[in-house]
C-alpha atoms as a PDB file:
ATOM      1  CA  UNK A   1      81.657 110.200 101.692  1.00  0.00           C
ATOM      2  CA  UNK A   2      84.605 111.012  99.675  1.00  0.00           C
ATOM      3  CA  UNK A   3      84.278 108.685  96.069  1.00  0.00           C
ATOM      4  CA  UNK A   4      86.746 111.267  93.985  1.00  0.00           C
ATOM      5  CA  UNK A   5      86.275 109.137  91.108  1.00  0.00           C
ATOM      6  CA  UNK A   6      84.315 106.101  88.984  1.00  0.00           C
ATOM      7  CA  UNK A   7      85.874 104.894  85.710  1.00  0.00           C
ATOM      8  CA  UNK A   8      84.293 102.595  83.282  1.00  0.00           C
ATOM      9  CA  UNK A   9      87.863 100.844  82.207  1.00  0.00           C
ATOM     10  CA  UNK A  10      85.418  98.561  79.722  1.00  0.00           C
ATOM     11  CA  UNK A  11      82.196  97.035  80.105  1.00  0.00           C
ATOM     12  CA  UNK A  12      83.087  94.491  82.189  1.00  0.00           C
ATOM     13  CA  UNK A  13      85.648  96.416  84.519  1.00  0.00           C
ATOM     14  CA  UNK A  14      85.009  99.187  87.198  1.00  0.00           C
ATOM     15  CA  UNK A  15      87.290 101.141  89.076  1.00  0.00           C
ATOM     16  CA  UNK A  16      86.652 103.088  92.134  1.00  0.00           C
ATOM     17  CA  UNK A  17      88.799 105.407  94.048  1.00  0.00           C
ATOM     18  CA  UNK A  18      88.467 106.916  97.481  1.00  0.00           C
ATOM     19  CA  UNK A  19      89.914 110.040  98.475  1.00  0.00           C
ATOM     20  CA  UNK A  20      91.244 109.030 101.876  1.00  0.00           C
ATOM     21  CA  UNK A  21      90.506 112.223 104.576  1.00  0.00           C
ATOM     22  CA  UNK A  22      88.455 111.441 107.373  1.00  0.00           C
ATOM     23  CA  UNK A  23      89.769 110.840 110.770  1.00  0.00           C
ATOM     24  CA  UNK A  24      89.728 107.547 111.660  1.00  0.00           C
ATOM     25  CA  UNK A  25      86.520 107.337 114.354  1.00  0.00           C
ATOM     26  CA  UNK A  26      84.526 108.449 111.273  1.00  0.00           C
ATOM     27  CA  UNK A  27      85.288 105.682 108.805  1.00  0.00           C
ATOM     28  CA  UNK A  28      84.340 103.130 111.818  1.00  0.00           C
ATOM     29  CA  UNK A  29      81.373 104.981 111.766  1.00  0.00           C
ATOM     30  CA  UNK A  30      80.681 103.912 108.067  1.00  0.00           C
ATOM     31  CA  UNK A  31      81.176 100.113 107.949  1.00  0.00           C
ATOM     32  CA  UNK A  32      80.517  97.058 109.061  1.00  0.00           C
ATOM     33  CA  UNK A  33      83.249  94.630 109.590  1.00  0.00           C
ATOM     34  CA  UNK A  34      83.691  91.103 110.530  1.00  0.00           C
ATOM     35  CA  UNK A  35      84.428  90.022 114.006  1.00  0.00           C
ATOM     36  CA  UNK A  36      88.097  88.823 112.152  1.00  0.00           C
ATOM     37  CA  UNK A  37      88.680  92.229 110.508  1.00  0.00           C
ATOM     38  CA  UNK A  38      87.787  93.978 113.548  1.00  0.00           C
ATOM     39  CA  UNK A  39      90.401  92.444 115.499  1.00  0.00           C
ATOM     40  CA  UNK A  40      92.681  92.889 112.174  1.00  0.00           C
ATOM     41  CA  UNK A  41      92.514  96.426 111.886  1.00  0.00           C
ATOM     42  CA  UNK A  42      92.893  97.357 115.564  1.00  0.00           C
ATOM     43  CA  UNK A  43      95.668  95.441 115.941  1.00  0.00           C
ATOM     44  CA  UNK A  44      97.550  97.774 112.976  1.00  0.00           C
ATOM     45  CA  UNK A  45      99.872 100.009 114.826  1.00  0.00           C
ATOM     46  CA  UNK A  46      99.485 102.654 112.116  1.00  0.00           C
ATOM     47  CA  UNK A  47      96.520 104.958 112.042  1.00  0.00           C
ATOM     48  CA  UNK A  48      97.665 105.404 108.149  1.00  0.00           C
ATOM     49  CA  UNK A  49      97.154 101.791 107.696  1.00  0.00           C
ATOM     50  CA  UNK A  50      93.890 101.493 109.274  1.00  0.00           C
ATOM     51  CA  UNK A  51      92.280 104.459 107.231  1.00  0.00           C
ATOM     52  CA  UNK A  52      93.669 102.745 103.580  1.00  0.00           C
ATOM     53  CA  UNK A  53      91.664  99.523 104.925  1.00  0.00           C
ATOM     54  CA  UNK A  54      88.410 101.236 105.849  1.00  0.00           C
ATOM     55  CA  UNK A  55      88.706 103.274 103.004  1.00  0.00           C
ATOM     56  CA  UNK A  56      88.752  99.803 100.869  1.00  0.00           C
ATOM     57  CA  UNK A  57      86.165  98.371 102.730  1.00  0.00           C
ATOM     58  CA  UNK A  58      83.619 101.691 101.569  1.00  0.00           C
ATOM     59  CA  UNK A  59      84.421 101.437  98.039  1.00  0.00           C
ATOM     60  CA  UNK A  60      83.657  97.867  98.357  1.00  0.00           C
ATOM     61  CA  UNK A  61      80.182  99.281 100.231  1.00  0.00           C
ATOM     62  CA  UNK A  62      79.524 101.638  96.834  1.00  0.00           C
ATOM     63  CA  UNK A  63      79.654  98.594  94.962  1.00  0.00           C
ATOM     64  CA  UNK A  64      76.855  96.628  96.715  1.00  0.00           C
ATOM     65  CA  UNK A  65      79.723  94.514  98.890  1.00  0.00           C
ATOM     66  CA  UNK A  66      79.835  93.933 102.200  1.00  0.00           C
ATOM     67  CA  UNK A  67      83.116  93.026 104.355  1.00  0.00           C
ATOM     68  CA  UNK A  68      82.286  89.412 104.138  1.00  0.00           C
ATOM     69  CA  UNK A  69      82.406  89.065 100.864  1.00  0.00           C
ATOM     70  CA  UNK A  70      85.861  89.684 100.325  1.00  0.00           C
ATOM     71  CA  UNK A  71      88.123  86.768 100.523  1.00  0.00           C
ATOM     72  CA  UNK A  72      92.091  86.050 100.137  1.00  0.00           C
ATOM     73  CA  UNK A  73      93.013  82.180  98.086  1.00  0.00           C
ATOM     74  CA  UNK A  74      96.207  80.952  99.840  1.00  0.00           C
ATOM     75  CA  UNK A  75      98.517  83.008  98.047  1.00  0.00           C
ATOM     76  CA  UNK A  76      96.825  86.069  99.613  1.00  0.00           C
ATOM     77  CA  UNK A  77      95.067  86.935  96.604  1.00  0.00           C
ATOM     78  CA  UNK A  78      92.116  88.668  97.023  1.00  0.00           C
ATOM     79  CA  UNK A  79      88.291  87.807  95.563  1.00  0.00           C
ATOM     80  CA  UNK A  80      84.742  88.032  95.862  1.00  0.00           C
ATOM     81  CA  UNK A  81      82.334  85.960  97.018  1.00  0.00           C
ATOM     82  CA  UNK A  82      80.675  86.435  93.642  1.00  0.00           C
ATOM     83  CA  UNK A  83      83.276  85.115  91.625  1.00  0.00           C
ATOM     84  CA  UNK A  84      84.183  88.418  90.111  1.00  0.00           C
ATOM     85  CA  UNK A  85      88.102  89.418  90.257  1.00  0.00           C
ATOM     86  CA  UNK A  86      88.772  92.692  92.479  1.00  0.00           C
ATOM     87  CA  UNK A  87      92.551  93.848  92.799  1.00  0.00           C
ATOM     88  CA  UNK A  88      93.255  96.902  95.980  1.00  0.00           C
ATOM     89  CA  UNK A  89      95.900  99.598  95.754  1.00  0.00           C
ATOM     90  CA  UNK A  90      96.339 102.443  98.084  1.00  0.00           C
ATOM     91  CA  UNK A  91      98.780 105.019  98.598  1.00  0.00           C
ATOM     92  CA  UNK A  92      98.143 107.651 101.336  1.00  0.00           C
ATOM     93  CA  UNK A  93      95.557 110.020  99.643  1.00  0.00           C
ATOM     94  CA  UNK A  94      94.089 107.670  97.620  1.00  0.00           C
ATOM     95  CA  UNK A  95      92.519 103.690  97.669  1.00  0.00           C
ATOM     96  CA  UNK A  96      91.236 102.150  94.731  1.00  0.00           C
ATOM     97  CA  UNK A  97      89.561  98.811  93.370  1.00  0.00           C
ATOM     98  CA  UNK A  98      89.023  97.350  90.300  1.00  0.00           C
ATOM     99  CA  UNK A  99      86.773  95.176  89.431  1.00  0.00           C
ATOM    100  CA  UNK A 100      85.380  92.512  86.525  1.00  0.00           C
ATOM    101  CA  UNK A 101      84.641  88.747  85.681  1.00  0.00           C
ATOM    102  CA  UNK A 102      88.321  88.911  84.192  1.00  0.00           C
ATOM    103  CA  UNK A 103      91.760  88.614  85.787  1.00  0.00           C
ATOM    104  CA  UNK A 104      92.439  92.430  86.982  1.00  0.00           C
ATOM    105  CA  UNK A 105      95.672  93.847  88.803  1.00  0.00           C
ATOM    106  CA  UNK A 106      95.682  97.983  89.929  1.00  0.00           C
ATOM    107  CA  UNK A 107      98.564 100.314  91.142  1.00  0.00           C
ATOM    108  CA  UNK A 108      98.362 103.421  92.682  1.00  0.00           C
ATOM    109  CA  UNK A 109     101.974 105.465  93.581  1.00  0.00           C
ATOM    110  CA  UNK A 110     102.772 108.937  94.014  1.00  0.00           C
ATOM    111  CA  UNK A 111     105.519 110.244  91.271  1.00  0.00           C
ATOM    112  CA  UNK A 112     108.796 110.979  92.975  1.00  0.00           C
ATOM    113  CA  UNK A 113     112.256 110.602  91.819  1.00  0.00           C
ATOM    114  CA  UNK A 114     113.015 108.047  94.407  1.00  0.00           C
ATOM    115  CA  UNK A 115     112.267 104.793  91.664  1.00  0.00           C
ATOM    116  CA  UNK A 116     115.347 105.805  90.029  1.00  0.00           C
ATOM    117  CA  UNK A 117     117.113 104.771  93.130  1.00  0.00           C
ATOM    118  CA  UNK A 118     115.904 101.231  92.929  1.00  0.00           C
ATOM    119  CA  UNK A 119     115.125 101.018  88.871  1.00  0.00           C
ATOM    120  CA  UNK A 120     117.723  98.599  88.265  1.00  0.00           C
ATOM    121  CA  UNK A 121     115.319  95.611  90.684  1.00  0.00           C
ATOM    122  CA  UNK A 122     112.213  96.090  88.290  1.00  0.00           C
ATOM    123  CA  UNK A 123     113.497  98.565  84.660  1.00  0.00           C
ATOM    124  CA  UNK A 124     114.528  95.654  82.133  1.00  0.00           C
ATOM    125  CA  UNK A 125     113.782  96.015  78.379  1.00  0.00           C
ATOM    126  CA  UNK A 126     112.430  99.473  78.972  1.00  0.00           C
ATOM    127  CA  UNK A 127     115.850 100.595  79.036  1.00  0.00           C
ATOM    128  CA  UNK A 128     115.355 100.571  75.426  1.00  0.00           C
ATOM    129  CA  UNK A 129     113.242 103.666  75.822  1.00  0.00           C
ATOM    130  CA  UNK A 130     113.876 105.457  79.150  1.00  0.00           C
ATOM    131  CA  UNK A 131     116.112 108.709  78.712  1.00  0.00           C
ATOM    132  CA  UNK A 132     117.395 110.113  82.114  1.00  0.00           C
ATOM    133  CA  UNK A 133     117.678 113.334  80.951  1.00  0.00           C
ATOM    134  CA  UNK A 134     114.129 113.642  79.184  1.00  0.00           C
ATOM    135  CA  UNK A 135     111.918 115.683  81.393  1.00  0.00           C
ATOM    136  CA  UNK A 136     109.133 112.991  82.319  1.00  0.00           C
ATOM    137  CA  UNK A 137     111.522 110.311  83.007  1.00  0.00           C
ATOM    138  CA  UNK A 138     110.205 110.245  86.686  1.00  0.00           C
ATOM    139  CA  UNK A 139     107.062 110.179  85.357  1.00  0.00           C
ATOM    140  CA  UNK A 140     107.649 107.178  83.017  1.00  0.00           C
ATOM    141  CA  UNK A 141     109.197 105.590  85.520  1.00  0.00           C
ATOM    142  CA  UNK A 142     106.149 105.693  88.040  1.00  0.00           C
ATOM    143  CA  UNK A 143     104.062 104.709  85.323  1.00  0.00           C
ATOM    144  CA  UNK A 144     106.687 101.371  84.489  1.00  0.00           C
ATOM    145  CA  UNK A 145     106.137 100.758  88.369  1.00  0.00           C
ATOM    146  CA  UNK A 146     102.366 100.763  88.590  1.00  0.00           C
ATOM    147  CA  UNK A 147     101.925  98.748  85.107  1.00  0.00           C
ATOM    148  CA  UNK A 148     104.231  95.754  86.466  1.00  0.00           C
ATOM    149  CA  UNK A 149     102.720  95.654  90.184  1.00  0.00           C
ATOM    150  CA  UNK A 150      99.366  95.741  88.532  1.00  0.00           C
ATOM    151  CA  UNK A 151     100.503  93.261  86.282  1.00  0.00           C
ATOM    152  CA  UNK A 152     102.237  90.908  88.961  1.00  0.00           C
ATOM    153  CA  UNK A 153      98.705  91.804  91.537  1.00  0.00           C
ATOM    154  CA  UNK A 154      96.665  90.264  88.079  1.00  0.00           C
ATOM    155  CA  UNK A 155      99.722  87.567  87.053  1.00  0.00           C
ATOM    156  CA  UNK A 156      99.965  86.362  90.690  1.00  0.00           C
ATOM    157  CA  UNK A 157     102.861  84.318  90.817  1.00  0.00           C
ATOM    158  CA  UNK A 158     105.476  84.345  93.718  1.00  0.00           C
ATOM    159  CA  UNK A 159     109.216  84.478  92.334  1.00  0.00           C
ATOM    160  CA  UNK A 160     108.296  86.379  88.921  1.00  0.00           C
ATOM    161  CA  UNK A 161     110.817  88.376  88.024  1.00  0.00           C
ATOM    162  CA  UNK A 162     109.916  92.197  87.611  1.00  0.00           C
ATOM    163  CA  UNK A 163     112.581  93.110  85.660  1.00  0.00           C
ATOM    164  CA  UNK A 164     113.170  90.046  83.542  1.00  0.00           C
ATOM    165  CA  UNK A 165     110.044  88.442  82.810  1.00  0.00           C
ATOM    166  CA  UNK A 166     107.941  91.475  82.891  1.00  0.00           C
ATOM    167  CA  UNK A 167     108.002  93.956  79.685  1.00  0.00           C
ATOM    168  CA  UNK A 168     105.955  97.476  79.423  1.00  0.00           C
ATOM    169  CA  UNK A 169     105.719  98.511  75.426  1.00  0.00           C
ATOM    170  CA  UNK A 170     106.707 102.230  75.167  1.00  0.00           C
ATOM    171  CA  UNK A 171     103.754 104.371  75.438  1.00  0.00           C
ATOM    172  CA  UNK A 172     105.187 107.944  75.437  1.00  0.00           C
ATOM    173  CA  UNK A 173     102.093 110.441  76.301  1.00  0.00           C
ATOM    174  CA  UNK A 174      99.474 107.499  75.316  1.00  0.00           C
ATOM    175  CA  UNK A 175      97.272 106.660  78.199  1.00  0.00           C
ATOM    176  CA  UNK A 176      97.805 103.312  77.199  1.00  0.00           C
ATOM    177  CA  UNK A 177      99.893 100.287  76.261  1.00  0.00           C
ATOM    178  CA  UNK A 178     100.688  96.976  76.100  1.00  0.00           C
ATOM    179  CA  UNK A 179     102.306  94.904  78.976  1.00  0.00           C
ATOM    180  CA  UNK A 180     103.674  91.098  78.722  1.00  0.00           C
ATOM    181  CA  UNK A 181     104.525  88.475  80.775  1.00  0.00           C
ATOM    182  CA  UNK A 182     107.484  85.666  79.926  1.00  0.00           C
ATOM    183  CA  UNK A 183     107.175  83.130  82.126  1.00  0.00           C
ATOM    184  CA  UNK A 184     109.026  79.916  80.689  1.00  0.00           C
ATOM    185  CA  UNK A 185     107.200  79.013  77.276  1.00  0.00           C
ATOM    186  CA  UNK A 186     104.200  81.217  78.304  1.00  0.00           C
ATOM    187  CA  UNK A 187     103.700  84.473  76.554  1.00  0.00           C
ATOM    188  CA  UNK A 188     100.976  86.492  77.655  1.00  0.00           C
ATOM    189  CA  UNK A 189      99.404  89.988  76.389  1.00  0.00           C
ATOM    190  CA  UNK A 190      97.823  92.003  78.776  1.00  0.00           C
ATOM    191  CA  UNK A 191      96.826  95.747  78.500  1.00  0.00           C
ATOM    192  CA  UNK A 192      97.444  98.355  80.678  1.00  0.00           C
ATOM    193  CA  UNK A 193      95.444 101.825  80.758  1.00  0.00           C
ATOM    194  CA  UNK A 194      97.066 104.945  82.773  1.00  0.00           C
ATOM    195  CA  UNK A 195      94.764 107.271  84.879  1.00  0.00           C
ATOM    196  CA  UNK A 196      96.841 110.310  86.448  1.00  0.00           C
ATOM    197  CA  UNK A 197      94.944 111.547  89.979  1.00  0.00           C
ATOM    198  CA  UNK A 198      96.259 114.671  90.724  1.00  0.00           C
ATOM    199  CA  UNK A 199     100.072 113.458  91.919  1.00  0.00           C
ATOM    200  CA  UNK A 200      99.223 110.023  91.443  1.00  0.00           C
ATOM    201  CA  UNK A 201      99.682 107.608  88.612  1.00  0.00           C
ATOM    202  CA  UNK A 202      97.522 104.986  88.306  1.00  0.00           C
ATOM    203  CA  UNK A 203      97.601 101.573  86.047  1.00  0.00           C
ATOM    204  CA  UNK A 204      95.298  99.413  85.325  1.00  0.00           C
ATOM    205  CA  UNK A 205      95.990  95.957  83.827  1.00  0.00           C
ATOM    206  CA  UNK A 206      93.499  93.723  81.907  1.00  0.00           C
ATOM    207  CA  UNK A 207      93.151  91.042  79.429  1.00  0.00           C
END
């Protein structure tokens, strides 16, 4: 079974992430699903789609979980049965989970220069310190884009505004900062570790 990676993100939070490359009859193989999930799954018209929610489905299996016990609140958050948070990301290669008795949000993306195209729906304050011409601006930016869809997957509020109500704190080469929300009155702290994987940035957004 392809686990590429634990991390220990604190004592109380786990992260898992699954290097997705078996063919598709083999991760059936490997779980257990629910009737519901079952019927979920093979109804997904893309095989790529299907592997990323196996793949989810065996981390959750490393952890002692079994396809039951995760659940979705109204506003399609997801949960455990336990009561501990989990937040999913997955992005071709890779899945990952996190996990913890705390609020938790993940992101997984690939870097490309194609976030430049749509910067200006979710790049705010950080103008302040993005500089097109430095060298890891694509970089940056991919990290900017995991840190605030980690944020908003831990935040969970429909209508927040990515590039107004979300701020990421420069963080240069650091493999970690500081991310807030503004949300009326409400100012809230959160932080926000970076893991690279290969091609991959990765956030990771807690309390």
């Amino acid at each position: 079974m392809p686990l590429f990676k634990t991390i220990e993100v604190n004592s109380q939070t786990i992260v898992k992430i699954w290097r997705i490359s078996e063919p598709l009859d083999v991760l059936f193989t490997q779980i257990d699903l629910t009737n519901q999930n079952q019927i979920r799954v093979n109804a997904m018209k893309s095989e790529q789609h299907q592997r990323e929610f196996l793949s989810v489905r065996l981390l959750l299996k490393t952890l002692g979980y079994a396809d039951i016990d995760l659940k979705y609140n109204a506003n399609g958050k997801p949960y455990l049965s336990d009561g501990n948070s989990i937040s999913i990301t997955h992005s071709k290669a890779f899945a990952a989970v996190a996990i913890s008795p705390n609020p938790i949000g993940i992101d997984l993306e690939k870097y490309s220069d194609k976030l430049a195209k749509v910067q200006s729906k979710f790049v705010g304050y950080e103008t302040c310190y993005l500089n097109q011409n430095d060298s890891d601006y694509s970089q940056k930016l991919t990290r900017i884009w995991c840190a605030k869809e980690a944020l908003y997957k831990l935040y969970s509020k429909s209508g927040i505004s990515f590039k107004n109500q979300f701020l990421v704190i420069p963080f240069g080469q650091q493999d970690a900062t500081l991310s807030w929300v503004l949300d009326g009155d409400l100012r809230r702290c959160y932080r926000t570790t970076f893991i690279e994987i290969e091609e991959y940035s990765c956030a990771i957004t807690t309390p």
